[in-house]
C-alpha atoms as a PDB file:
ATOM      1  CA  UNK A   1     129.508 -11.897 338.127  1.00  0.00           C
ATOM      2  CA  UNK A   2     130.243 -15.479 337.385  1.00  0.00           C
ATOM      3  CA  UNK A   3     133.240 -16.967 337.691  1.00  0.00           C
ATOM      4  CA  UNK A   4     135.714 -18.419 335.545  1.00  0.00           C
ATOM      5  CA  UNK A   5     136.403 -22.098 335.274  1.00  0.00           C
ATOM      6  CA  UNK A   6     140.242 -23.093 335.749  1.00  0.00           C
ATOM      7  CA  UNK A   7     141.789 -25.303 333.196  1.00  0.00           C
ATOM      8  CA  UNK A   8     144.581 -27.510 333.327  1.00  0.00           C
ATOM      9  CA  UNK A   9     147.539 -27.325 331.481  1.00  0.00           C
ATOM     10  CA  UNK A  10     146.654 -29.570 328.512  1.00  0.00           C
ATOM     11  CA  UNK A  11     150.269 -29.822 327.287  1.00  0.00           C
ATOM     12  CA  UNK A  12     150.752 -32.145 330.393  1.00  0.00           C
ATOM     13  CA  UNK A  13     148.597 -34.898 329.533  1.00  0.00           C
ATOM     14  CA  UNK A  14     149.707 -38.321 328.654  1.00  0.00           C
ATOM     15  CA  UNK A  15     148.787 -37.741 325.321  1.00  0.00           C
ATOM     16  CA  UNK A  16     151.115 -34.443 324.855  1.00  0.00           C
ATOM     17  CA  UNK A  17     154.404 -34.621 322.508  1.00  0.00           C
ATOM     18  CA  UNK A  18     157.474 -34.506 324.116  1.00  0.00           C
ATOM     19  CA  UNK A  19     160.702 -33.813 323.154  1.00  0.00           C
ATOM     20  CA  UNK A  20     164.622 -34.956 324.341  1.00  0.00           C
ATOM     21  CA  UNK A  21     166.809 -32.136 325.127  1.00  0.00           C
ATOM     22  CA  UNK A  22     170.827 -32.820 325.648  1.00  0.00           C
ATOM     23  CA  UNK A  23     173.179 -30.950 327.763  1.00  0.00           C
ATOM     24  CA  UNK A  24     176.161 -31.265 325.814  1.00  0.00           C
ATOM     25  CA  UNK A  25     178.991 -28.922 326.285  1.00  0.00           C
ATOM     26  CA  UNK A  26     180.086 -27.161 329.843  1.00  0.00           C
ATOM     27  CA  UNK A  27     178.572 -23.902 331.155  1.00  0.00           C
ATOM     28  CA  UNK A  28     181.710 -22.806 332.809  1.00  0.00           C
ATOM     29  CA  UNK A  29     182.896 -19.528 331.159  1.00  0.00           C
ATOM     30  CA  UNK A  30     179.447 -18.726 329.983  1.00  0.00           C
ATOM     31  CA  UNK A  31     176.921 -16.099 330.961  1.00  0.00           C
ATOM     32  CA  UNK A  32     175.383 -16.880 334.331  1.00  0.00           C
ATOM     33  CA  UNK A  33     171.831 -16.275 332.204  1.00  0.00           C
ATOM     34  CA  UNK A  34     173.333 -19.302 330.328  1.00  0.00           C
ATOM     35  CA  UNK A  35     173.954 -20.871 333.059  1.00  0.00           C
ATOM     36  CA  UNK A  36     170.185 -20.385 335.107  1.00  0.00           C
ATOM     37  CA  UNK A  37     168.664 -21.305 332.125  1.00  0.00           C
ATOM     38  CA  UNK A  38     170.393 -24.887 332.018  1.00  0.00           C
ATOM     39  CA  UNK A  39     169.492 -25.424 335.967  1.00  0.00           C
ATOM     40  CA  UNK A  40     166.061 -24.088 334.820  1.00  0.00           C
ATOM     41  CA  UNK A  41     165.243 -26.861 332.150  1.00  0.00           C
ATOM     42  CA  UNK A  42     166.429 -30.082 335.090  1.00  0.00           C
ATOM     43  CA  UNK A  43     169.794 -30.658 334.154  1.00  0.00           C
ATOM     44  CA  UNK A  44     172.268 -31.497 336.821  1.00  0.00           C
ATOM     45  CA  UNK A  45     174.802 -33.304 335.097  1.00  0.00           C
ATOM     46  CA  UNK A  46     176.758 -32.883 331.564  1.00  0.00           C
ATOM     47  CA  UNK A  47     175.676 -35.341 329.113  1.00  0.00           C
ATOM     48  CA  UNK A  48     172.540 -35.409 331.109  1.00  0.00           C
ATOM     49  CA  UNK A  49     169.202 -36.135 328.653  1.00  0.00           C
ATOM     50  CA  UNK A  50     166.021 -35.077 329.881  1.00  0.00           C
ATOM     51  CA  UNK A  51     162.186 -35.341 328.244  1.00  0.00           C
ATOM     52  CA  UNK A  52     160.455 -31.672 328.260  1.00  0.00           C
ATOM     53  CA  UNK A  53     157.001 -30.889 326.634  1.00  0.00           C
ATOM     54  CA  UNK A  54     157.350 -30.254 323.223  1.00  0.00           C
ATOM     55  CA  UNK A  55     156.220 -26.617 323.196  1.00  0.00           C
ATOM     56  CA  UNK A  56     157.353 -23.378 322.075  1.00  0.00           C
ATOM     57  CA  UNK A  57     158.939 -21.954 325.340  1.00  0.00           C
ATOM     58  CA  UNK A  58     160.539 -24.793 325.435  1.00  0.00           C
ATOM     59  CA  UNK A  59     162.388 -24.771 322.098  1.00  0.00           C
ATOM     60  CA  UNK A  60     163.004 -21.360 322.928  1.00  0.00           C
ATOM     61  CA  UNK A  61     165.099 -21.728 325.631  1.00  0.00           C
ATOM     62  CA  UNK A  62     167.032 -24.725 323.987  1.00  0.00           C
ATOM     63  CA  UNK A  63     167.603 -22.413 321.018  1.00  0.00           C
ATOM     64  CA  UNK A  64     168.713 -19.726 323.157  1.00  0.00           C
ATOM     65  CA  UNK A  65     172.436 -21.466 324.044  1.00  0.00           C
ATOM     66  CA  UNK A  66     172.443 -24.128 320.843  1.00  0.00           C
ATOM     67  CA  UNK A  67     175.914 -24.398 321.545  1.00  0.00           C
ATOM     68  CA  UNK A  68     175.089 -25.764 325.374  1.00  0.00           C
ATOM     69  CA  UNK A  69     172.211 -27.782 324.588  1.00  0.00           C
ATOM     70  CA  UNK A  70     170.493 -30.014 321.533  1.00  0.00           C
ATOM     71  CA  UNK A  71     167.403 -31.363 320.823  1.00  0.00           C
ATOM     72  CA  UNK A  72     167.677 -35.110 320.389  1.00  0.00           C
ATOM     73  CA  UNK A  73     166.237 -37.423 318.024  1.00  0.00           C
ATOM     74  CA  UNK A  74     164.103 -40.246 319.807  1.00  0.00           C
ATOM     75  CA  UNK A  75     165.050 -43.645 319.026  1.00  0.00           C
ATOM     76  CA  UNK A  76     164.814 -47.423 320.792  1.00  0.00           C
ATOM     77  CA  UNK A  77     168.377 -47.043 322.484  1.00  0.00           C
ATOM     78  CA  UNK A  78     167.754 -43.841 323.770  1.00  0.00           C
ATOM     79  CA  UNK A  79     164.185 -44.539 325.037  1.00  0.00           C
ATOM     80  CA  UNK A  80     165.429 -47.593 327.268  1.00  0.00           C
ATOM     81  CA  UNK A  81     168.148 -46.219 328.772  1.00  0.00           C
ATOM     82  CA  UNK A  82     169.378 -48.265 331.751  1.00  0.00           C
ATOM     83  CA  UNK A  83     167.050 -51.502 330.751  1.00  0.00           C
ATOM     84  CA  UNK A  84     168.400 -54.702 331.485  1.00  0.00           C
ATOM     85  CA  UNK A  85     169.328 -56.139 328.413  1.00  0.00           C
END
C-alpha cells in the first residue's frame, strides 16, 4: 500500500488571485449565522477591508449576507492604504 503524497493548498501561493471584501453595514439585529460568518472571514471592525483568496467558498460566503458585505473593486488608492504620501 503506498502512500499518498500531501499537497499544498495551491490557492495560497503568491501567484493566486485575490479579491477585496468590505464590511459595510452593522451586524447588530441580524442572525447570529450572519454574524459568525463576518468574524469568520477577519473582520473586526465596520468599514474594515480585508484581501481573501479569490475562490468560490469565498464568494459564497460574501454572497450569503450581500447586504453586510461587498466585494470591492481594486484600485491604486485602495491598494496603498496608509502609505505616506
Amino acid at each position: 500500500m503506498a502512500k499518498a503524497k500531501k499537497e499544498g493548498n495551491k490557492e495560497t501561493g503568491s501567484g493566486a488571485s485575490k479579491i477585496l471584501i468590505q464590511w459595510y453595514r452593522s451586524t447588530i439585529a441580524t442572525p447570529r449565522s450572519h454574524k459568525e460568518l463576518v468574524r469568520s472571514l477577519g473582520f473586526t471592525k465596520l468599514n474594515q477591508i480585508v484581501e481573501r483568496p479569490d475562490s468560490a467558498s469565498t464568494r459564497g460566503m460574501v454572497k450569503k449576507v450581500p447586504h453586510l458585505l461587498r466585494i470591492v473593486e481594486r484600485s491604486e488608492s485602495t491598494s496603498v492604504r496608509g502609505a505616506a504620501k
